[in-house]
N, C-alpha and C. Protein backbone atom coordinates (compact mmCIF):
# COMPACT_ATOMS: atom_id res chain seq x y z
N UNK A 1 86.16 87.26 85.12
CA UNK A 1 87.28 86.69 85.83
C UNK A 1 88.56 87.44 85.48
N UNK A 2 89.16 87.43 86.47
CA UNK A 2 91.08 88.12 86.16
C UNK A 2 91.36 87.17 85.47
N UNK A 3 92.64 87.79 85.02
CA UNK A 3 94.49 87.16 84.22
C UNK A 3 94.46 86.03 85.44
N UNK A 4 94.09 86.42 86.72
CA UNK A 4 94.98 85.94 88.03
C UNK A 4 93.97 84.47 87.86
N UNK A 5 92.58 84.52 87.86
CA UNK A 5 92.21 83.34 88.05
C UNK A 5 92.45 82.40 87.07
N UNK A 6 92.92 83.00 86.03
CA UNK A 6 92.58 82.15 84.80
C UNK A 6 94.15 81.20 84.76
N UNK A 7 95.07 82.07 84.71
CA UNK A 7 96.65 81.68 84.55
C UNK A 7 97.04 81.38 85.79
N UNK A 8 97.29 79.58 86.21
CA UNK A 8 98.30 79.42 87.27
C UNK A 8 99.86 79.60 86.91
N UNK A 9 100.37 80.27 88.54
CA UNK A 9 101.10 80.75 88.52
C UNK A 9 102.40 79.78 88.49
N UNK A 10 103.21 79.96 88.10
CA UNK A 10 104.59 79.06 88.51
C UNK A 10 106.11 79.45 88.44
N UNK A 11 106.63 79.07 89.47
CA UNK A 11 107.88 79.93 89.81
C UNK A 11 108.85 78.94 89.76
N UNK A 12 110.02 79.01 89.26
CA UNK A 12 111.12 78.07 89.21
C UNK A 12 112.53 78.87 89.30
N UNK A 13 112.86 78.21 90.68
CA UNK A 13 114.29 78.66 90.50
C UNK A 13 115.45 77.20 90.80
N UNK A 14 116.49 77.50 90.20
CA UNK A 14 117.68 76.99 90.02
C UNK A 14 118.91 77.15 90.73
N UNK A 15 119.44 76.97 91.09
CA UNK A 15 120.80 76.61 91.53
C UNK A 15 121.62 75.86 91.32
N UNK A 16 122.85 76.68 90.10
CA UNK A 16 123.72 75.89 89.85
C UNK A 16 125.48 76.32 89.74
N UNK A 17 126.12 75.63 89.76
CA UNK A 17 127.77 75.90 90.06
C UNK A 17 128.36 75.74 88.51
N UNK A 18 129.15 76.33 87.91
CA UNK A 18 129.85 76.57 86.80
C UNK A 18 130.75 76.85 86.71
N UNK A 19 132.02 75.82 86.55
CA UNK A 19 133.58 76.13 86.74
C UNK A 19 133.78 76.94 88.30
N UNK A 20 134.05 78.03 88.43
CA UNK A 20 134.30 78.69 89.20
C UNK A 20 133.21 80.08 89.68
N UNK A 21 132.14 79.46 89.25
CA UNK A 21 130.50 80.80 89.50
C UNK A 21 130.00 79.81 90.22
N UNK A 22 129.00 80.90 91.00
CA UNK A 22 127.59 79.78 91.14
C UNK A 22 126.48 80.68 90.72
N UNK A 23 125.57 80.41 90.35
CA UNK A 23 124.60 80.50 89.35
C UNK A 23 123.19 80.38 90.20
N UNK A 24 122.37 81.65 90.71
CA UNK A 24 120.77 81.41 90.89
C UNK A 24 119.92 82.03 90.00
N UNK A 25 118.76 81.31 89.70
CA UNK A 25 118.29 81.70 88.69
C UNK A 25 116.92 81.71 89.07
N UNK A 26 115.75 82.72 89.40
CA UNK A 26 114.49 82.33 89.44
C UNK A 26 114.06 83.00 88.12
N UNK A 27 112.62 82.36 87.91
CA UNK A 27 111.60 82.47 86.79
C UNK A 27 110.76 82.32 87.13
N UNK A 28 109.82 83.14 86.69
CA UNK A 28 108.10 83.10 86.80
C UNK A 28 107.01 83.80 85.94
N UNK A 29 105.76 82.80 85.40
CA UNK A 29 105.26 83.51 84.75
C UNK A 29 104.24 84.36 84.69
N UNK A 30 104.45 85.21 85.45
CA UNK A 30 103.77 86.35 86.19
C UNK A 30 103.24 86.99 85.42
N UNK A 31 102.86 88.54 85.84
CA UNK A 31 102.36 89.67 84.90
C UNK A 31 103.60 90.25 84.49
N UNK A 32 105.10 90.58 85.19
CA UNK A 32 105.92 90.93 84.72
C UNK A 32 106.44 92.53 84.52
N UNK A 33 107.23 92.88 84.13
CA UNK A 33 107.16 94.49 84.46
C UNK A 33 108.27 94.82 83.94
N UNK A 34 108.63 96.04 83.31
CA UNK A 34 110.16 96.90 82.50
C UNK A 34 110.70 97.05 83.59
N UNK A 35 111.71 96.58 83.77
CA UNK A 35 113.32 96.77 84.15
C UNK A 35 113.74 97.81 84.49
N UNK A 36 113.78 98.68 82.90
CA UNK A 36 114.57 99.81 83.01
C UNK A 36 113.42 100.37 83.77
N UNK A 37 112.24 100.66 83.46
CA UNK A 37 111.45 101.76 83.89
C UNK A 37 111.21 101.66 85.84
N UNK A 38 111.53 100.42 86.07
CA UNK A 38 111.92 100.45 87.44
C UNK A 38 113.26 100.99 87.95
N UNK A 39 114.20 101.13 87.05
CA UNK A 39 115.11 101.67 87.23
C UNK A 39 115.18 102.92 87.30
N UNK A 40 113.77 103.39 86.33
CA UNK A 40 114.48 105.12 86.48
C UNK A 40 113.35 105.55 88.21
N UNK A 41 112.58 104.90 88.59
CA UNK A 41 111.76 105.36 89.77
C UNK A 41 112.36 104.74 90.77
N UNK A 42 113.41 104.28 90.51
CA UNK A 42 114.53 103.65 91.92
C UNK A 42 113.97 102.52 92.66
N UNK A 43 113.67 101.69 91.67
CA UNK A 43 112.70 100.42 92.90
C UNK A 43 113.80 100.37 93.93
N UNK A 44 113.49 100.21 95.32
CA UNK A 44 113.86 99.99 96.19
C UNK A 44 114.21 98.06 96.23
N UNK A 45 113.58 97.58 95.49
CA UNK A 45 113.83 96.39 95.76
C UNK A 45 114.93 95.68 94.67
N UNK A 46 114.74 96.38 93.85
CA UNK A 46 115.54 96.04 92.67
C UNK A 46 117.21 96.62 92.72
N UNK A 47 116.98 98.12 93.68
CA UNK A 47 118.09 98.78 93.87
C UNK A 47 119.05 98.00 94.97
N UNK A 48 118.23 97.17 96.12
CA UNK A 48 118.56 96.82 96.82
C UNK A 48 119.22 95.43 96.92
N UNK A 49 119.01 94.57 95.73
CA UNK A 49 119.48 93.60 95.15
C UNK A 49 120.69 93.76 94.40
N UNK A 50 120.70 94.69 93.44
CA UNK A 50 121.74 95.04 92.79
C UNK A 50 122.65 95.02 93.57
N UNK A 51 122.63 96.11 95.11
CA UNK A 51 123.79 96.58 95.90
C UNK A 51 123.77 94.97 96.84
N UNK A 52 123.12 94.43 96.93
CA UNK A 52 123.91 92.98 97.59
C UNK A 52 124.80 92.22 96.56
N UNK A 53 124.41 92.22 95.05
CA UNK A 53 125.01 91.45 94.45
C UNK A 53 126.07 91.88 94.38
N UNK A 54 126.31 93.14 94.37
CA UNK A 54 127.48 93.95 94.02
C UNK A 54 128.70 93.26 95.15
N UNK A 55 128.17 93.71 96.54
CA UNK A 55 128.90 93.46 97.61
C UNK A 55 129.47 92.12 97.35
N UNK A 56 128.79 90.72 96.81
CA UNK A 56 129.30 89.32 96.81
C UNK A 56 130.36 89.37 95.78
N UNK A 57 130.78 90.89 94.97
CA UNK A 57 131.66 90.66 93.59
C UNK A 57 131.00 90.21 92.16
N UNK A 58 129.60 89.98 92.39
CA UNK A 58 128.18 89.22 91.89
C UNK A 58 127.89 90.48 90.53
N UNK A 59 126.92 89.66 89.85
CA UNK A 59 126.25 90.64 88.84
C UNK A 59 125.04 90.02 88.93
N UNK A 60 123.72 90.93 88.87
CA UNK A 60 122.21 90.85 88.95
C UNK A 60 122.03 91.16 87.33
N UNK A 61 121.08 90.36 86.95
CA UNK A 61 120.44 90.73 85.48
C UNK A 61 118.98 90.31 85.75
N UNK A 62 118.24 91.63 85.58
CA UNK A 62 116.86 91.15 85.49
C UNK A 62 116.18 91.64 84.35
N UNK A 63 115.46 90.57 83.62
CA UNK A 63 114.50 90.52 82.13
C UNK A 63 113.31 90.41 82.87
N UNK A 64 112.29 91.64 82.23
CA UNK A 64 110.96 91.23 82.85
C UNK A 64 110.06 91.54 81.40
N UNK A 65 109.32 91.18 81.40
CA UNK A 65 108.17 91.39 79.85
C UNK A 65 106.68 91.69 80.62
N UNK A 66 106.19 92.91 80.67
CA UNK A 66 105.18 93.09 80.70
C UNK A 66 103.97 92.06 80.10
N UNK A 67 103.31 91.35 80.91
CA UNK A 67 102.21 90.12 80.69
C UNK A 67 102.61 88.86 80.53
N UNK A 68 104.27 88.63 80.89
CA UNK A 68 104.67 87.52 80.58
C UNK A 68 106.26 87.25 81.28
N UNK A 69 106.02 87.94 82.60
CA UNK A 69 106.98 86.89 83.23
C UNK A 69 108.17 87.96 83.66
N UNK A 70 109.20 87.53 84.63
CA UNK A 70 109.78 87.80 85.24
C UNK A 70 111.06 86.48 85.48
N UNK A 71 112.34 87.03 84.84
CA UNK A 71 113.31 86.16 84.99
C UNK A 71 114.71 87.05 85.83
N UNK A 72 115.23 86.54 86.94
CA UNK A 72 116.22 87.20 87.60
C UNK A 72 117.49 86.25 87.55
N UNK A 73 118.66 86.44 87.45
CA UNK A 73 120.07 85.31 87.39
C UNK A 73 121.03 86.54 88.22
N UNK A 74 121.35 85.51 89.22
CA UNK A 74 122.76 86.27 89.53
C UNK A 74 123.84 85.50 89.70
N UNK A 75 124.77 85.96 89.60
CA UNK A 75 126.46 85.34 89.30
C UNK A 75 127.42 85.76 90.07
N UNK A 76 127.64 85.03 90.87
CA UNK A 76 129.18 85.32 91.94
C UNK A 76 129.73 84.05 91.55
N UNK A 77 131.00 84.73 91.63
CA UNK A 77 132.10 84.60 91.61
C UNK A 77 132.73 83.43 93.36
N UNK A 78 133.12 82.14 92.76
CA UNK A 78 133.49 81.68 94.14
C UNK A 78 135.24 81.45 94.27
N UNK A 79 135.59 81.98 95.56
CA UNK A 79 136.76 82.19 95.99
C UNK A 79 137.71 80.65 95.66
N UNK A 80 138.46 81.38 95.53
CA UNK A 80 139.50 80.50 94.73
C UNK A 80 139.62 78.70 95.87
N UNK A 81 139.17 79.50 97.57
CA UNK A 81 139.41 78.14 98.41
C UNK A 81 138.12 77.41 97.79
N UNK A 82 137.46 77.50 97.34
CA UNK A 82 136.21 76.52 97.28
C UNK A 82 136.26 76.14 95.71
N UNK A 83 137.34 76.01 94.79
CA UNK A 83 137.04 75.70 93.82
C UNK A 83 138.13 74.15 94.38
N UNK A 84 137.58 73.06 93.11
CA UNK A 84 138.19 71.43 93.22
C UNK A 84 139.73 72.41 93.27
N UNK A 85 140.91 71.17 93.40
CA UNK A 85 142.10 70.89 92.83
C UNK A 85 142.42 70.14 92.20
């Protein structure tokens, strides 16, 4: 039998607001994969996230661990009209 049949899978993401951020957060405990080393072969998908987050004023952070999971958070920044008074 695989990793795959043996380990169910589970994905959790979050959404949350913080002072003046808002905050998404998925997790999963996948097979998982290096970061950087996607970085140096230009994932297209990873590259392509970055440059949206960028555009929102946003920051992307992705932690991945080979055999154990995959965690992504990104952080924008919300415009001053949408914060309380």
């Amino acid at each position: 039998m695989s990793r795959a049949t043996l380990t169910p899978r589970r994905v959790e993401a979050r959404l949350e607001r913080e002072a003046d951020q808002l905050i998404f957060q998925v997790h999963d405990n996948g097979r998982g994969f290096d970061p950087e080393e996607a970085k140096a072969r230009m994932s297209l998908g990873l590259v392509g996230m970055q440059e949206r987050a960028l555009l929102l004023n946003g920051e992307l952070k992705v932690e991945g661990v080979p055999g154990a999971g995959t965690t992504i958070a990104l952080r924008i920044a919300l415009p001053p009209s949408t914060l309380p008074k």
